[in-house]
N, C-alpha and C. Protein backbone atom coordinates (compact mmCIF):
# COMPACT_ATOMS: atom_id res chain seq x y z
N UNK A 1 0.85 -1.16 0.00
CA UNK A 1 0.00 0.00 0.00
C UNK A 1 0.89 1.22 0.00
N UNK A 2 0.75 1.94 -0.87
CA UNK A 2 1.68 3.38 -0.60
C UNK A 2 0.85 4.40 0.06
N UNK A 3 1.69 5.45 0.18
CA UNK A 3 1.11 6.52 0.79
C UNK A 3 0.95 7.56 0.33
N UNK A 4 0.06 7.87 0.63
CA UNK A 4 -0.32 9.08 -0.68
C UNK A 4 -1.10 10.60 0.06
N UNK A 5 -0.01 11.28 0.80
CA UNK A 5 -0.08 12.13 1.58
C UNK A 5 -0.67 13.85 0.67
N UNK A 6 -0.26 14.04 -0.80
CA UNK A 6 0.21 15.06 -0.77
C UNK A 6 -0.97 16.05 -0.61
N UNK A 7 -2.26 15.83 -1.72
CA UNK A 7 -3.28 16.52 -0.78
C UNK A 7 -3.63 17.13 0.71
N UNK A 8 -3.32 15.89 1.16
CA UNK A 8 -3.62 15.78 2.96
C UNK A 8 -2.90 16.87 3.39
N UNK A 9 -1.28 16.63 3.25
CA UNK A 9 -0.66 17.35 4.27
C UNK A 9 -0.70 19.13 3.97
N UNK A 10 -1.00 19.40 2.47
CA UNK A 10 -1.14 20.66 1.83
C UNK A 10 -1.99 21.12 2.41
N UNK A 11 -3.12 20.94 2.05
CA UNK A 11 -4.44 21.48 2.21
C UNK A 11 -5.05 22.07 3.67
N UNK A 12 -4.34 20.87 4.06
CA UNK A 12 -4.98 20.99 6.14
C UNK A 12 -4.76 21.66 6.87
N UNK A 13 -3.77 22.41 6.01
CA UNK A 13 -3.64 24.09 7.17
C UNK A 13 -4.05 25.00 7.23
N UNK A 14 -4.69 25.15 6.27
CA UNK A 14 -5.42 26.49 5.97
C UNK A 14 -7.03 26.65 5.97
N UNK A 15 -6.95 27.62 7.47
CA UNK A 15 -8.81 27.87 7.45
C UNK A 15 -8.71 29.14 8.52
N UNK A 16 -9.17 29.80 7.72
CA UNK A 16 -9.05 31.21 8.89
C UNK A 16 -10.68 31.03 9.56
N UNK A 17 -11.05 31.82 10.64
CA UNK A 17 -12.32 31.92 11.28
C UNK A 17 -13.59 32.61 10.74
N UNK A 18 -13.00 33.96 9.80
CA UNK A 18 -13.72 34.53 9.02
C UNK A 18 -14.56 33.54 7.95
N UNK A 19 -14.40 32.77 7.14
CA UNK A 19 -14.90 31.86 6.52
C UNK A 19 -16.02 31.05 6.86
N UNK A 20 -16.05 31.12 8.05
CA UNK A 20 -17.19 29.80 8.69
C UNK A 20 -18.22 30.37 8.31
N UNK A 21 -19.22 31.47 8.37
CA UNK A 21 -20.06 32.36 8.03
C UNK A 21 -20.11 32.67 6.32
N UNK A 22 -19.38 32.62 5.83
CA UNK A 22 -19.51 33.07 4.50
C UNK A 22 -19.61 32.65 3.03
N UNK A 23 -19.35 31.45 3.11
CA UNK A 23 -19.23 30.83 1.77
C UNK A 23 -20.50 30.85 1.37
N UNK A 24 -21.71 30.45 1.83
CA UNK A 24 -23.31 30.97 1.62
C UNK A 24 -23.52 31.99 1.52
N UNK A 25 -23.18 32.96 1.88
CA UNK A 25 -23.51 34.27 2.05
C UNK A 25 -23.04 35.27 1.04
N UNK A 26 -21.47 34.55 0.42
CA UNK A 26 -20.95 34.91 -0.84
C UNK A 26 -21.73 34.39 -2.03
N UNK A 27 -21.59 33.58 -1.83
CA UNK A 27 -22.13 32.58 -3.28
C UNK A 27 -23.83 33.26 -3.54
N UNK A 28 -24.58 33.52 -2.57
CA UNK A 28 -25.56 34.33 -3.11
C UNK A 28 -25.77 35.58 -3.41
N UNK A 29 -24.87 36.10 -3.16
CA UNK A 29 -24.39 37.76 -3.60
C UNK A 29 -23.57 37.47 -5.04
N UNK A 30 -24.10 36.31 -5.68
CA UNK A 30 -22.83 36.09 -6.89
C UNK A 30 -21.45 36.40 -6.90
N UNK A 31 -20.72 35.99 -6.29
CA UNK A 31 -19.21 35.85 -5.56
C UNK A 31 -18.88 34.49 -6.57
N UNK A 32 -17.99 34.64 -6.74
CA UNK A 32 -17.19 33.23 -7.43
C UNK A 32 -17.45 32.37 -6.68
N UNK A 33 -17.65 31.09 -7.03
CA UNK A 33 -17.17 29.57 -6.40
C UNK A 33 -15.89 29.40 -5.46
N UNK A 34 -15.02 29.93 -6.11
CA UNK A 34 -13.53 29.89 -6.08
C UNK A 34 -13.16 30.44 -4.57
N UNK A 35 -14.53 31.42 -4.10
CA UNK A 35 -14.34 32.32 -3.32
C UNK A 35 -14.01 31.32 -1.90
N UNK A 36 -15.03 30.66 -1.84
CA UNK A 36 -15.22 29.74 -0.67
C UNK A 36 -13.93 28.64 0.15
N UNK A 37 -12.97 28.77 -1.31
CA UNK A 37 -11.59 28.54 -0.86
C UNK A 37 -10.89 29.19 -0.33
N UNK A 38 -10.91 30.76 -0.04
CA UNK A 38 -10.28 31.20 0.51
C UNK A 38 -9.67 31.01 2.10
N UNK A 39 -10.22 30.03 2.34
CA UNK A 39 -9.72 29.60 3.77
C UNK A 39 -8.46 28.81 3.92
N UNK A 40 -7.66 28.83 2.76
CA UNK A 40 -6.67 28.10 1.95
C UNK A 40 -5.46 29.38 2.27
N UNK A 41 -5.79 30.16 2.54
CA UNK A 41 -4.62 31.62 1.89
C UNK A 41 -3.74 31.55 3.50
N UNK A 42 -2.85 32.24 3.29
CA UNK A 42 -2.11 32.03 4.33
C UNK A 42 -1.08 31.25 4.24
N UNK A 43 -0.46 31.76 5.67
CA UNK A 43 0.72 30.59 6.03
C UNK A 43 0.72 30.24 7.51
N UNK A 44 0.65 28.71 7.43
CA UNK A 44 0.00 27.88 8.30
C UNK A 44 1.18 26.88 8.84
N UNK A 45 1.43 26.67 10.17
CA UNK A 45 1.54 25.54 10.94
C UNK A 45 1.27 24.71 10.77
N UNK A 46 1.73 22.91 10.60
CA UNK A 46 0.75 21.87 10.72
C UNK A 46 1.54 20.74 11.66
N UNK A 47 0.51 20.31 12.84
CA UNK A 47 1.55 19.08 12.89
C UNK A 47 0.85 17.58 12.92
N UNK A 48 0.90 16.70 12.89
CA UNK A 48 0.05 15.43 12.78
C UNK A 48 0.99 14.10 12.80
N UNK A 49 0.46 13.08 12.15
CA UNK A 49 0.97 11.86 11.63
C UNK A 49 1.13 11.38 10.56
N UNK A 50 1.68 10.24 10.19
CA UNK A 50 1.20 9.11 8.82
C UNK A 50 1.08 7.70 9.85
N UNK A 51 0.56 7.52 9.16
CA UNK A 51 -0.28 5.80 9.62
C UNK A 51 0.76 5.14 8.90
N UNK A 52 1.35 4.02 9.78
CA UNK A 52 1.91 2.68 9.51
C UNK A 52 1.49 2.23 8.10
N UNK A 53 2.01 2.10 6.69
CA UNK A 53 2.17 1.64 5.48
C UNK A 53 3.42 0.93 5.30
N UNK A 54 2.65 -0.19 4.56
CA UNK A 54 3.88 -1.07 4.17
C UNK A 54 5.24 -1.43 4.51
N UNK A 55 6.12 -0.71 4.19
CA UNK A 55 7.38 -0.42 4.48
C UNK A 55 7.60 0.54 5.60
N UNK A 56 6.64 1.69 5.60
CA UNK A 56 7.03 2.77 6.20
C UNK A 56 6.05 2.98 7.75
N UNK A 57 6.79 3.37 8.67
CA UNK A 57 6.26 3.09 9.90
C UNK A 57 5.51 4.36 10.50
N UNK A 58 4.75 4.41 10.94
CA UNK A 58 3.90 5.48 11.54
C UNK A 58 4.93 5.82 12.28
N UNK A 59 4.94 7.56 12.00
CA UNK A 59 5.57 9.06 12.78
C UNK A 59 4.98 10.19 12.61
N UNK A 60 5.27 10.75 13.69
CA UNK A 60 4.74 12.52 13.90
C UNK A 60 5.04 13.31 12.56
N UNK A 61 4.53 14.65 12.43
CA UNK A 61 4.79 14.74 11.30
C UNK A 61 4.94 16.51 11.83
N UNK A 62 5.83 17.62 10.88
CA UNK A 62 5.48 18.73 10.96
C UNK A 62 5.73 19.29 9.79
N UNK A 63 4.66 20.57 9.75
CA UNK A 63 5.24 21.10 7.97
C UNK A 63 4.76 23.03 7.88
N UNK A 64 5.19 23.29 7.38
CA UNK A 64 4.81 24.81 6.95
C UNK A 64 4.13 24.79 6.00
N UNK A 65 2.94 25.63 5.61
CA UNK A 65 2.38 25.79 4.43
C UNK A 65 1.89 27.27 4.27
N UNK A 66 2.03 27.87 2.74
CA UNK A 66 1.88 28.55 2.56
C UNK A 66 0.93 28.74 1.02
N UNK A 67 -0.17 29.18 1.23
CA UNK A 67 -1.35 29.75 0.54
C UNK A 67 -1.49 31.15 -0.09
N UNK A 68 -1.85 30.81 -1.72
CA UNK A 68 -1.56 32.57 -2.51
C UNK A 68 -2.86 32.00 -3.53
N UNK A 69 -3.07 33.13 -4.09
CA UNK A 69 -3.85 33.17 -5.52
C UNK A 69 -2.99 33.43 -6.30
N UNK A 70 -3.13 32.75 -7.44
CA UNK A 70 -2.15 32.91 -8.52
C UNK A 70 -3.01 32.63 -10.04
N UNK A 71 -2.18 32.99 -10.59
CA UNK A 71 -2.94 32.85 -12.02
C UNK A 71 -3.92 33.99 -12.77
N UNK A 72 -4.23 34.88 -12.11
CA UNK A 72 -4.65 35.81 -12.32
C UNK A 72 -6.03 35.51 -11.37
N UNK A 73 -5.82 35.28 -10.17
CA UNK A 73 -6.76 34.81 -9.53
C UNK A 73 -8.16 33.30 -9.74
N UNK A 74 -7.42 33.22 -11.17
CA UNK A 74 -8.46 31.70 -10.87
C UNK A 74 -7.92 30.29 -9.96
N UNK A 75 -6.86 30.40 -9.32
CA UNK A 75 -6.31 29.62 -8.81
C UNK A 75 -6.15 30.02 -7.50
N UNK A 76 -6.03 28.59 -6.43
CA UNK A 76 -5.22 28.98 -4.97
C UNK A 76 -4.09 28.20 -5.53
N UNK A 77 -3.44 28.55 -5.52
CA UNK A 77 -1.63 27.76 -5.16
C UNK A 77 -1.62 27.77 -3.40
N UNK A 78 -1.03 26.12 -3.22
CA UNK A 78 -0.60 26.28 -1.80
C UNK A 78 0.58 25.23 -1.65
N UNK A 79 1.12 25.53 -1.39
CA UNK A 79 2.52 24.73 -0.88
C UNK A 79 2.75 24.48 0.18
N UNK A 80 3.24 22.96 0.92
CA UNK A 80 3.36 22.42 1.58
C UNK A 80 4.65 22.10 1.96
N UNK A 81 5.77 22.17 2.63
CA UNK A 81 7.19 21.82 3.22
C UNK A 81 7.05 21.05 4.65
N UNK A 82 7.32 19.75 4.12
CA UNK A 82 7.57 19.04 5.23
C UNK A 82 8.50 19.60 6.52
N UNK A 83 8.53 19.52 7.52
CA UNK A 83 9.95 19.92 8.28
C UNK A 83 10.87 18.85 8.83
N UNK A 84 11.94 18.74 9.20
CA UNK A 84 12.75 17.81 9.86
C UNK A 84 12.34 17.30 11.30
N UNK A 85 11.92 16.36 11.33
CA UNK A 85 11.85 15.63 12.48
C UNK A 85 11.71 13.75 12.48
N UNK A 86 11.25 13.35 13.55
CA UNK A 86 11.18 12.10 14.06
C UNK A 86 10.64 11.51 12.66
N UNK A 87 11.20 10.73 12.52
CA UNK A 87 10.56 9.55 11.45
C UNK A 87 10.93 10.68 9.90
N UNK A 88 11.25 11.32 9.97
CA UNK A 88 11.14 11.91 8.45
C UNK A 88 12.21 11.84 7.79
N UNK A 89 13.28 11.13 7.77
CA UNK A 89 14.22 11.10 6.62
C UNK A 89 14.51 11.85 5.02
N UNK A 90 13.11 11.15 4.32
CA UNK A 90 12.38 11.65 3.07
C UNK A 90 11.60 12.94 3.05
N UNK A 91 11.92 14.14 3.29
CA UNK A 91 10.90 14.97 3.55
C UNK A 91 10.20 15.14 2.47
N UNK A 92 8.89 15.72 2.83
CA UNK A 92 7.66 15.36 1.80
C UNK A 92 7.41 16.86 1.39
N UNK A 93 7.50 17.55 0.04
CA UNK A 93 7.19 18.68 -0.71
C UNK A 93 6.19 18.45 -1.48
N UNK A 94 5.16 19.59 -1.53
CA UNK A 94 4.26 19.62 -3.23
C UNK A 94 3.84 20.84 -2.60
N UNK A 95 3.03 20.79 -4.35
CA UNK A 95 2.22 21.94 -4.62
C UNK A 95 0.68 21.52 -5.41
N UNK A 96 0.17 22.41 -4.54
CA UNK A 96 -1.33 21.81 -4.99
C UNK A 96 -2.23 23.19 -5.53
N UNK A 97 -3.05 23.32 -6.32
CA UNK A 97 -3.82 23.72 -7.29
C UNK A 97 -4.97 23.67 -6.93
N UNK A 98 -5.99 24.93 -6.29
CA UNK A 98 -7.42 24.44 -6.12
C UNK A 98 -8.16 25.16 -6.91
N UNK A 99 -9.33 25.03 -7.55
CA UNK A 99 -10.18 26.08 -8.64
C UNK A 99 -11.42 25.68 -8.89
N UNK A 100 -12.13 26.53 -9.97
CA UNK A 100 -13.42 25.82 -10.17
C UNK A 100 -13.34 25.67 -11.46
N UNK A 101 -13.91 24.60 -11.94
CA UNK A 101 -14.59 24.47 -13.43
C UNK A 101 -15.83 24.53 -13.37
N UNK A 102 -16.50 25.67 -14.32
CA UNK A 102 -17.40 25.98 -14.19
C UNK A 102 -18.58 25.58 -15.13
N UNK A 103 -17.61 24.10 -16.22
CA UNK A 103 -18.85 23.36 -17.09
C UNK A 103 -19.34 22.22 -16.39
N UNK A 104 -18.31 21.74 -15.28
CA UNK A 104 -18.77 20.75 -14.30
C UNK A 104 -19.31 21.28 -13.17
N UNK A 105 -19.56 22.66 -12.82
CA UNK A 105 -19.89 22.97 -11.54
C UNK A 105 -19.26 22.16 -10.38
N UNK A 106 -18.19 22.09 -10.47
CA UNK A 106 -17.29 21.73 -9.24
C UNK A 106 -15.64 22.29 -8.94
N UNK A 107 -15.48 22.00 -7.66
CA UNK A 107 -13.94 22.97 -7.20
C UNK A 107 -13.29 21.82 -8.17
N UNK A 108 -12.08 21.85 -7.94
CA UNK A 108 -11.17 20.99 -8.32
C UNK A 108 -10.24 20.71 -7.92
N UNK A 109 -8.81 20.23 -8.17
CA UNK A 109 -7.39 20.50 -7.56
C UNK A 109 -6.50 19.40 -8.37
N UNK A 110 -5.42 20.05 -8.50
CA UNK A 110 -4.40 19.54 -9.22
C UNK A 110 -3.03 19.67 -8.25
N UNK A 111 -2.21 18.36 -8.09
CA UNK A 111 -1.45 18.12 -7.28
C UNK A 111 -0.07 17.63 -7.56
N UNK A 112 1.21 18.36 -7.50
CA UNK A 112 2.30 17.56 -7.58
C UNK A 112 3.41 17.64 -6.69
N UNK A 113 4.33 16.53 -6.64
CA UNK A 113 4.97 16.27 -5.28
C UNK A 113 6.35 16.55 -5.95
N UNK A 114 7.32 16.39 -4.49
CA UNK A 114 8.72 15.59 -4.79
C UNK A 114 9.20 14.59 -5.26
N UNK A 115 8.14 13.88 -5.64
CA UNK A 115 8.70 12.42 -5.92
C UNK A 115 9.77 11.68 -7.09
N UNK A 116 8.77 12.84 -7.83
CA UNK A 116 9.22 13.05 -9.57
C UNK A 116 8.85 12.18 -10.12
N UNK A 117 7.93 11.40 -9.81
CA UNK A 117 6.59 10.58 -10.44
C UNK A 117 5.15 10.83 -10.30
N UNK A 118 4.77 11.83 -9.28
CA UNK A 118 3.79 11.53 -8.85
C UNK A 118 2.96 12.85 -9.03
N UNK A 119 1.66 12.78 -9.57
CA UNK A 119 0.67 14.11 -9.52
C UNK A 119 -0.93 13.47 -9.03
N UNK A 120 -1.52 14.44 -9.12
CA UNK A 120 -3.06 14.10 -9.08
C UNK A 120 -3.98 15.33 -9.38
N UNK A 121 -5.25 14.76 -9.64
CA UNK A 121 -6.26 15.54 -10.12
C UNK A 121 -7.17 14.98 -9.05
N UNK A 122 -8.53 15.60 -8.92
CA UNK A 122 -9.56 15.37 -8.08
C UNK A 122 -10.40 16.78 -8.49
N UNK A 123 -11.64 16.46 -7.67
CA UNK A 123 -13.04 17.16 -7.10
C UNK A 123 -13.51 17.49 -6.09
N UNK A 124 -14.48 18.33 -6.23
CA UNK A 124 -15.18 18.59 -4.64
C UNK A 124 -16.21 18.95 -5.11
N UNK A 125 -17.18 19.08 -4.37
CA UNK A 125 -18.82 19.53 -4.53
C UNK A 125 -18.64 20.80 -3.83
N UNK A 126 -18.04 21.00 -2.96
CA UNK A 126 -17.57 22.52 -1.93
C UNK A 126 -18.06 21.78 -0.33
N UNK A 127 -18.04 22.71 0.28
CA UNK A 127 -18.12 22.21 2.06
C UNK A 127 -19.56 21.54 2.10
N UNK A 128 -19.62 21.46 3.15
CA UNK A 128 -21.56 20.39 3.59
C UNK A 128 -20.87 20.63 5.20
N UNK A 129 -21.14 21.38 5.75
CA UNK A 129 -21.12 22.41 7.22
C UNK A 129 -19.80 22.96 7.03
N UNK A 130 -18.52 21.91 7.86
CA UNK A 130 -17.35 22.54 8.09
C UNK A 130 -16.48 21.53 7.24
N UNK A 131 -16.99 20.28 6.93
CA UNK A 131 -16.18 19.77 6.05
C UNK A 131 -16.15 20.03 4.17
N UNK A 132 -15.24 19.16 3.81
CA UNK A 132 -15.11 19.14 2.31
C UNK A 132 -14.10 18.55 2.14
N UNK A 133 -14.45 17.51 0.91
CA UNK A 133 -14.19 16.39 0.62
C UNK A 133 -13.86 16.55 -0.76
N UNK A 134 -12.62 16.26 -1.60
CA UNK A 134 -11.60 16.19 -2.28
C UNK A 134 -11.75 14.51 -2.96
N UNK A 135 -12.10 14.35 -3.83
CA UNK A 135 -12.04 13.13 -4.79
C UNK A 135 -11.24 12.89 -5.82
N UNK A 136 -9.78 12.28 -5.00
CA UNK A 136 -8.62 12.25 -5.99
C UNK A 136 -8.47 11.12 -7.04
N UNK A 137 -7.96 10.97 -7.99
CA UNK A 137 -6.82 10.30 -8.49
C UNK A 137 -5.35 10.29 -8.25
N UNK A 138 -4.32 9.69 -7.68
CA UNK A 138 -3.41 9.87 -8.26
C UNK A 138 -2.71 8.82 -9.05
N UNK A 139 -1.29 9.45 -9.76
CA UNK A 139 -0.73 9.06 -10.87
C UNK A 139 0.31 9.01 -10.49
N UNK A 140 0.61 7.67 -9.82
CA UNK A 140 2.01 7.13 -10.02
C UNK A 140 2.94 6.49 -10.69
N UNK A 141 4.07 6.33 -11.09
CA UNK A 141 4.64 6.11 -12.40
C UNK A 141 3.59 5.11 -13.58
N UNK A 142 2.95 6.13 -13.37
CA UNK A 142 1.78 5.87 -15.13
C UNK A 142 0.49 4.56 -14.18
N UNK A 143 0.52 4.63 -12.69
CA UNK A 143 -0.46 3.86 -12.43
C UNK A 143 -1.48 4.64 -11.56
N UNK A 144 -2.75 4.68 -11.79
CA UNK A 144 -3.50 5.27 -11.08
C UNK A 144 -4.02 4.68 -9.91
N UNK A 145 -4.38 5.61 -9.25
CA UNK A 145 -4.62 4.98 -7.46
C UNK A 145 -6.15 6.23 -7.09
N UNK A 146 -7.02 5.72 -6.69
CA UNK A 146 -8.14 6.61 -5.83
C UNK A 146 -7.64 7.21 -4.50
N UNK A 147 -7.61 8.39 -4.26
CA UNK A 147 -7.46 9.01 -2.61
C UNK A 147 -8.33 9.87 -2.18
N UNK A 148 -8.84 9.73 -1.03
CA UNK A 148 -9.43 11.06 -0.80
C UNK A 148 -9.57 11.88 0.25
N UNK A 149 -9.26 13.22 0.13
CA UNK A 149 -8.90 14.33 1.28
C UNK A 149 -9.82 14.99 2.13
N UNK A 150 -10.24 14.68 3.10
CA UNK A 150 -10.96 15.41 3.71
C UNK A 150 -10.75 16.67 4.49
N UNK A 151 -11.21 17.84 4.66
CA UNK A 151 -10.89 18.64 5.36
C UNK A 151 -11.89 19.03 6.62
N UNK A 152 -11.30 19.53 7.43
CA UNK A 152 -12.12 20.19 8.32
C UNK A 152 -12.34 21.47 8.99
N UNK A 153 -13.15 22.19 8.92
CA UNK A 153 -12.56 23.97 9.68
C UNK A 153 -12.92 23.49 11.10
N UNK A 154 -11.80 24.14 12.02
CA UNK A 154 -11.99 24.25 13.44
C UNK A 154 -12.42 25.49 13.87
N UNK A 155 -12.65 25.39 14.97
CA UNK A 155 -13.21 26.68 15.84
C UNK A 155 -11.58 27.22 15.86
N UNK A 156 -11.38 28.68 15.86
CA UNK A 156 -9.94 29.47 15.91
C UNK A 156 -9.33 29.73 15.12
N UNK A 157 -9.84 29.41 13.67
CA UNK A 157 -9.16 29.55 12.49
C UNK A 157 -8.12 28.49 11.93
N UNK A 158 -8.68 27.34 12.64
CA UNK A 158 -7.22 25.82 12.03
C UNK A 158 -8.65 25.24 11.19
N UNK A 159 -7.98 24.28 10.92
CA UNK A 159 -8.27 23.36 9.82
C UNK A 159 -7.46 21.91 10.13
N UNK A 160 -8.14 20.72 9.92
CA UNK A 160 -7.56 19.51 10.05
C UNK A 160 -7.89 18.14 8.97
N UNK A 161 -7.03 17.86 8.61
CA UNK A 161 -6.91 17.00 7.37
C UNK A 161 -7.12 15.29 8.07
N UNK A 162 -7.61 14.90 7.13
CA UNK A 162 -7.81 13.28 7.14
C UNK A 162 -7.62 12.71 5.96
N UNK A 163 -6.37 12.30 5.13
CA UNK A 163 -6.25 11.49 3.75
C UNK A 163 -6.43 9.79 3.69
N UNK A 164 -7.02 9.14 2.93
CA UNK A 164 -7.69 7.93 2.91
C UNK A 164 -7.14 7.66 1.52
N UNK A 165 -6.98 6.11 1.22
CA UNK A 165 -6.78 5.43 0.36
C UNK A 165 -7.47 4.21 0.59
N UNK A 166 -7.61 3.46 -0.53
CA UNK A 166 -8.26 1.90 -0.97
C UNK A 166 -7.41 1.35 -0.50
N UNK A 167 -7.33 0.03 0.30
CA UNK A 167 -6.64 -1.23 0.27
C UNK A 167 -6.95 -2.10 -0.72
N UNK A 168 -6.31 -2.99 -0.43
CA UNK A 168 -6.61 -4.40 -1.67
C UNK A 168 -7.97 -4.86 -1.94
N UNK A 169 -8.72 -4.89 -0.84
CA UNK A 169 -10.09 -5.05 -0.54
C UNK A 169 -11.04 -3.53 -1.13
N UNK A 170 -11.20 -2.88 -1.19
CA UNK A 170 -11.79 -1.68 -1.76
C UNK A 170 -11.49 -0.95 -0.82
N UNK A 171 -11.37 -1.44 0.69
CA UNK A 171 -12.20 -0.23 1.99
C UNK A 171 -11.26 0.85 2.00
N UNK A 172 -11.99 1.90 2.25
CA UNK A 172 -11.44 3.01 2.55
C UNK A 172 -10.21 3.17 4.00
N UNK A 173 -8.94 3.50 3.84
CA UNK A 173 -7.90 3.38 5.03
C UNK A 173 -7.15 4.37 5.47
N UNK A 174 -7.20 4.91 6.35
CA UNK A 174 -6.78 6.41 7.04
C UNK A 174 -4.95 6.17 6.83
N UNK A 175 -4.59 7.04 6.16
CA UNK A 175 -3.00 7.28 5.64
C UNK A 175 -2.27 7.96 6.44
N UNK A 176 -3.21 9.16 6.78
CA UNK A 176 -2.25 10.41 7.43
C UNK A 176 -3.79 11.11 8.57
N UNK A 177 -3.21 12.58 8.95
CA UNK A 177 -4.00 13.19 9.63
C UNK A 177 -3.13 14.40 10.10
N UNK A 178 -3.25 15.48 9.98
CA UNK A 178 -2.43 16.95 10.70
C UNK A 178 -3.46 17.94 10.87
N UNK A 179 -3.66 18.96 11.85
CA UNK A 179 -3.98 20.10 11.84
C UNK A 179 -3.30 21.10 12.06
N UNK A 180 -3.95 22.01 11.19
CA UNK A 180 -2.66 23.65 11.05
C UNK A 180 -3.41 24.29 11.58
N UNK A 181 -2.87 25.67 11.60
CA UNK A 181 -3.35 26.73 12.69
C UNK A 181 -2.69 27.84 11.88
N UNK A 182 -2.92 28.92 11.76
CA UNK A 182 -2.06 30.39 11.24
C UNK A 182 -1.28 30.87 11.69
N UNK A 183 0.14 30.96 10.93
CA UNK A 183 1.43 31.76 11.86
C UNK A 183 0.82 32.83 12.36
């Protein structure tokens, strides 16, 4: 089973407090889609785990992330930097891509790592209270794999990630988990 963090550990830091109130409140004032991501921006703290895989043994985890609009604003860019600690040898980098397409009516996100094999694409429908849920693919050397990212807004302006993958059996299997908070 590999591990397939990079969504997870990106994404999960970023949720300011302002947001909890607004993504409804935008979206009917005709506000972009796109808008409701903004809980993404910033630069965020994270610290958490990875779950015991295969080879690789469950450890603590810490990382910096930092959140921009780019592209002329149809994009969040957010970047993720693992930091040095316990269990991390391999430190874990990407950059992830969130947006809307607006012939599918859904967010989206496009994902690539350090690996130098590895990207992904996915979906979202947008939040359903405080969560939102990320429906990946990824693409490892030319083999595809299902993942999927959950997020969560906390009370204080954090946010906390839960990434899942298929086992051999179909079931869904908890990979990782971190929550960030705002420098």
């Amino acid at each position: 089973m590999k591990y397939h963090a990079p969504a997870i550990l990106i994404s999960l830091a970023l949720v300011s407090s302002a947001p909890f109130a607004k993504p409804a409140a935008a979206q009917a004032q005709g506000a972009s889609p796109l808008e409701q991501l903004n809980v993404f921006l910033g630069d965020w703290t994270c610290t958490g785990r990875l779950m015991a895989m295969g080879h690789s043994p469950a450890h603590a985890t810490r990382g910096k992330v930092h959140g921009e609009k780019a592209l002329d604003g149809h994009w969040i860019a957010i970047r993720y930097d693992q930091l040095a600690g316990a269990g991390s040898s391999n430190l874990y980098h990407v950059i992830q891509y969130f947006g809307y397409d607006s012939k599918i009516k859904s967010l989206v996100d496009v994902l690539i790592d350090n690996s130098g094999s590895s990207s992904a694409t996915g979906r979202s429908s947008g939040w359903v209270g405080n969560k939102i849920t990320f429906e990946n693919t990824e693409n490892t050397d030319g083999s595809p794999s299902p993942y999927r990212d959950v997020f969560t807004r906390l009370g204080g302006g954090g946010i906390s990630h839960a990434g899942f993958m298929r086992d051999k059996s179909g079931k869904w299997v908890q990979t990782d988990e971190e929550t960030c908070h705002l420098r």
